[in-house]
C-alpha atoms as a PDB file:
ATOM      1  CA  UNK A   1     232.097  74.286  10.892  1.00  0.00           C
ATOM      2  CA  UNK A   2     232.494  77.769  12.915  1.00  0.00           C
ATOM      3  CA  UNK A   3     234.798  79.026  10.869  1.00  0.00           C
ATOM      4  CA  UNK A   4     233.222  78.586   7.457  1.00  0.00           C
ATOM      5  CA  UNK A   5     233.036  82.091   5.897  1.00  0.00           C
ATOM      6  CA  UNK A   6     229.743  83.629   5.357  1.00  0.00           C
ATOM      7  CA  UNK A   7     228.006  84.594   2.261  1.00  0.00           C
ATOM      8  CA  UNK A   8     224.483  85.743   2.391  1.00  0.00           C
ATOM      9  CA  UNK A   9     223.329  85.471  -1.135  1.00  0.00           C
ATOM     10  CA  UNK A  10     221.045  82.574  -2.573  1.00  0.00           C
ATOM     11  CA  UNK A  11     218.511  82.374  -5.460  1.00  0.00           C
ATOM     12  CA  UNK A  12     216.331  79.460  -6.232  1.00  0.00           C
ATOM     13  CA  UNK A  13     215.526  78.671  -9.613  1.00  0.00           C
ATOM     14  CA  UNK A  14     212.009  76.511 -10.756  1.00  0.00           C
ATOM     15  CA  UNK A  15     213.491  73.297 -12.307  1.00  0.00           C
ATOM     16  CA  UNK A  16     210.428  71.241 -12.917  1.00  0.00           C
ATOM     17  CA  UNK A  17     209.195  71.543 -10.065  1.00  0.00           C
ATOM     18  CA  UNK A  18     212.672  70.929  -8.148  1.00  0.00           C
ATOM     19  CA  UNK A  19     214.968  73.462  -6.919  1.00  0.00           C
ATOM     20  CA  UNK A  20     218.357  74.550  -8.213  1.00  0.00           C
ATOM     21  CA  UNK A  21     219.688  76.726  -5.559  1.00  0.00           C
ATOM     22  CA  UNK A  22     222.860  79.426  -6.692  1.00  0.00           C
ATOM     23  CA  UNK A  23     224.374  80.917  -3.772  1.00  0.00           C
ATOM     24  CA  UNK A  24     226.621  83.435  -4.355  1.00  0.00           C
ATOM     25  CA  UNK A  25     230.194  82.245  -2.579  1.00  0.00           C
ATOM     26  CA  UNK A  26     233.747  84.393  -3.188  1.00  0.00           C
ATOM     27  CA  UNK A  27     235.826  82.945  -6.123  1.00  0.00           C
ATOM     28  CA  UNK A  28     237.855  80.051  -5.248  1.00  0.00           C
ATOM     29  CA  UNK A  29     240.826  80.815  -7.557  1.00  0.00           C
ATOM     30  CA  UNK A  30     243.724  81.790  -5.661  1.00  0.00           C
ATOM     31  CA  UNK A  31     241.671  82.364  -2.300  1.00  0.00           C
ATOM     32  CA  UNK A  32     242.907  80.449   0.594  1.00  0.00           C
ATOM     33  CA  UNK A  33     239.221  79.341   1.973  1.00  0.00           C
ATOM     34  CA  UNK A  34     239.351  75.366   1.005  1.00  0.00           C
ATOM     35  CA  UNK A  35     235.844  74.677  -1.249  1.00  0.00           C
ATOM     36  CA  UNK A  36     234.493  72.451   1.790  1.00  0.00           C
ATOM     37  CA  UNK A  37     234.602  75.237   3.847  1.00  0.00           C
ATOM     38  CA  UNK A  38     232.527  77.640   2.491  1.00  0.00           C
ATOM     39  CA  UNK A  39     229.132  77.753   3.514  1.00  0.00           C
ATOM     40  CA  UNK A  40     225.922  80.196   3.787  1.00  0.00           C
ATOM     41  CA  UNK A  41     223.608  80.739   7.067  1.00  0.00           C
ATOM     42  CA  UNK A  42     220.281  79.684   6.851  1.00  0.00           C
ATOM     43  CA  UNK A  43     218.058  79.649   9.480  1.00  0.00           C
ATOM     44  CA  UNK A  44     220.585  79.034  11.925  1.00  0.00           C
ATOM     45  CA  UNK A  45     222.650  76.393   9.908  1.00  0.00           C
ATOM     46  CA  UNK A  46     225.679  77.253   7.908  1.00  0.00           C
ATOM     47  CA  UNK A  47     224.645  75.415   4.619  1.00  0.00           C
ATOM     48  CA  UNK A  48     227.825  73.619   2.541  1.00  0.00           C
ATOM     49  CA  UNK A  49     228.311  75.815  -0.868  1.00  0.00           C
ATOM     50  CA  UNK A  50     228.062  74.163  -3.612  1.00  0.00           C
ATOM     51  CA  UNK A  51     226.075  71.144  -2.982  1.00  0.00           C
ATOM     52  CA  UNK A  52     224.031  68.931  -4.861  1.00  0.00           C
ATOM     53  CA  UNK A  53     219.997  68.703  -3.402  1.00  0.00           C
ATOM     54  CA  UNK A  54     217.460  66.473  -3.929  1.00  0.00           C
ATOM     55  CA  UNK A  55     213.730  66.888  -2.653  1.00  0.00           C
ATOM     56  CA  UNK A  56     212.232  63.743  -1.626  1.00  0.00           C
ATOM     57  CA  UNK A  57     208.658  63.158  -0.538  1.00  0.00           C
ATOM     58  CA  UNK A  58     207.746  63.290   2.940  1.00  0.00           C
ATOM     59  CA  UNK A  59     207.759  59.648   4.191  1.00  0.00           C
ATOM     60  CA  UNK A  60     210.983  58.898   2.393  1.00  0.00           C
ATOM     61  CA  UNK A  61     212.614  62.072   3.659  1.00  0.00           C
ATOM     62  CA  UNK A  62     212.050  60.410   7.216  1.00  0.00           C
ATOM     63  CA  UNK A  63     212.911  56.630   6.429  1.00  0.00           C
ATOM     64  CA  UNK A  64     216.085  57.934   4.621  1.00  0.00           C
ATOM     65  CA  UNK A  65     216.987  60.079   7.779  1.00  0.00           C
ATOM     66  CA  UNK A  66     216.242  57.041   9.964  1.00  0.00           C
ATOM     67  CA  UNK A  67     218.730  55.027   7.961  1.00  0.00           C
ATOM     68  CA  UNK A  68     221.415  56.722   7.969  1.00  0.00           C
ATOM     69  CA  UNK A  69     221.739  57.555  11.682  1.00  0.00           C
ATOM     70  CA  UNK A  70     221.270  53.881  11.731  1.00  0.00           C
ATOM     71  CA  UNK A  71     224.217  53.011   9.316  1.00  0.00           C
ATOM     72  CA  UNK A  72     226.201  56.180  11.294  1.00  0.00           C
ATOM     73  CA  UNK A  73     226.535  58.295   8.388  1.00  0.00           C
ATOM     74  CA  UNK A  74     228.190  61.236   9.732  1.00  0.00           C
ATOM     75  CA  UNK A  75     226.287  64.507   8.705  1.00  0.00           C
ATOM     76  CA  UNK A  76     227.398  68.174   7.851  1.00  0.00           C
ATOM     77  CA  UNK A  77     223.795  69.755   8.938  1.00  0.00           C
ATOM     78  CA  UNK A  78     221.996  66.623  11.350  1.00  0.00           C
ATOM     79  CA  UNK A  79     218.326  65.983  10.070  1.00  0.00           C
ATOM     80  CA  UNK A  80     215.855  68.751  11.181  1.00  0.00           C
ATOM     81  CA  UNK A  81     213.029  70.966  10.244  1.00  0.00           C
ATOM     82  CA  UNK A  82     213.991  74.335   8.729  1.00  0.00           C
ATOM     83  CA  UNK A  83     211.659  77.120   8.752  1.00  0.00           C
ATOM     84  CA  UNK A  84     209.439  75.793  11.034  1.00  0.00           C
ATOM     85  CA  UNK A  85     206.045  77.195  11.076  1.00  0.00           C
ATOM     86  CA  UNK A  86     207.095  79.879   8.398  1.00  0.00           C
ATOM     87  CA  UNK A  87     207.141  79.941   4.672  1.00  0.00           C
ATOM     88  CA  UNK A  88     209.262  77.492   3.358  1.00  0.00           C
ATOM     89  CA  UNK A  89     209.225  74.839   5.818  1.00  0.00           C
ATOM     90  CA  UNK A  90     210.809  71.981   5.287  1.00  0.00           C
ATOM     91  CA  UNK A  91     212.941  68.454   6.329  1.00  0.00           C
ATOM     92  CA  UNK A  92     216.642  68.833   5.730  1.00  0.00           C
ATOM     93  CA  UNK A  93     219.791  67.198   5.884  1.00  0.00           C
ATOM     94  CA  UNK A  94     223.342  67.652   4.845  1.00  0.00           C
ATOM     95  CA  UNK A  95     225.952  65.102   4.206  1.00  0.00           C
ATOM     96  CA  UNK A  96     229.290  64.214   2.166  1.00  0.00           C
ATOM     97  CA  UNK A  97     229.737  61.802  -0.321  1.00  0.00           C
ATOM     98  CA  UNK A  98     232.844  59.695  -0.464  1.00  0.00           C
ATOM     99  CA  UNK A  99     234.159  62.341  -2.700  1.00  0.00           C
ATOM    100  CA  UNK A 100     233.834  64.758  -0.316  1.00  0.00           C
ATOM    101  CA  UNK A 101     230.594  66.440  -2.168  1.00  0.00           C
ATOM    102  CA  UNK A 102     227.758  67.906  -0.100  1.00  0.00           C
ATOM    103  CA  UNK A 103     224.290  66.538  -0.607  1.00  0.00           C
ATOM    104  CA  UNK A 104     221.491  67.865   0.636  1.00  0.00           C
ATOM    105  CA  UNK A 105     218.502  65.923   1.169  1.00  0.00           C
ATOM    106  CA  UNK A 106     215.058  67.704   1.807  1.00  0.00           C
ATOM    107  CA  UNK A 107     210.946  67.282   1.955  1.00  0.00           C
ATOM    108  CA  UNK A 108     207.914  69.212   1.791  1.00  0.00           C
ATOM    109  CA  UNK A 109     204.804  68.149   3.505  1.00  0.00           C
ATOM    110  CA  UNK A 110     202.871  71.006   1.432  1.00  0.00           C
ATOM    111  CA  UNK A 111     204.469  70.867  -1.860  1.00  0.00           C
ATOM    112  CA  UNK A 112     203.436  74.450  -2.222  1.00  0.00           C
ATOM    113  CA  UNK A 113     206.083  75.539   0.069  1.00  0.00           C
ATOM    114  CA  UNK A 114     208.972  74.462  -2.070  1.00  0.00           C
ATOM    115  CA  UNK A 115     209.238  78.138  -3.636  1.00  0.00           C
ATOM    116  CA  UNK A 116     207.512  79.747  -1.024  1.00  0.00           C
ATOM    117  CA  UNK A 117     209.524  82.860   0.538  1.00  0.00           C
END
């Protein structure tokens, strides 16, 4: 995923007590950057844009993660800790759907970090 553009712009919005995420990508209409290759760095990973998260809780984040290297599932961003030891930190994990969609998978062990900046 190298040559993914970049696009530094993100805002996360307080959905009952989830996360809907906007990044700001360039407009796809008559651009010649394919949708799945369009991504934003973040902490050292170039994170799929759009995508479709989910936060799970911390145990199930892990079993999940455990299963699916298991079942060979390959992923866009491999399971890992993001911001770790910072504000923010948390499990996550990128992967397509058989569509083609990203999903990103992610836990908090302090629930207070989910909007934490």
């Amino acid at each position: 995923m190298s040559r993914m553009p970049r696009f530094h712009f993100a805002f996360a919005f307080d959905f009952h007590g989830h996360q809907i995420v906007a990044h700001l990508a360039p407009r796809r209409e008559g651009a010649d950057v394919p949708a799945a290759e369009i991504a934003n760095p973040v902490d050292g990973d170039e994170v799929p844009v759009p995508h479709f998260g989910l936060i799970l809780g911390w145990e199930a984040w892990h079993e999940l993660a455990a299963r699916l290297k298991a079942g060979g599932i390959r992923f866009v961003i491999e399971p890992h800790i993001r911001f770790k030891g910072k504000p923010g930190e948390q499990a996550t994990m990128f992967f397509r759907d058989p569509s083609g969609n990203a999903l990103e998978f992610k836990a908090f062990q302090d629930e207070a970090q989910i909007f934490a900046k």
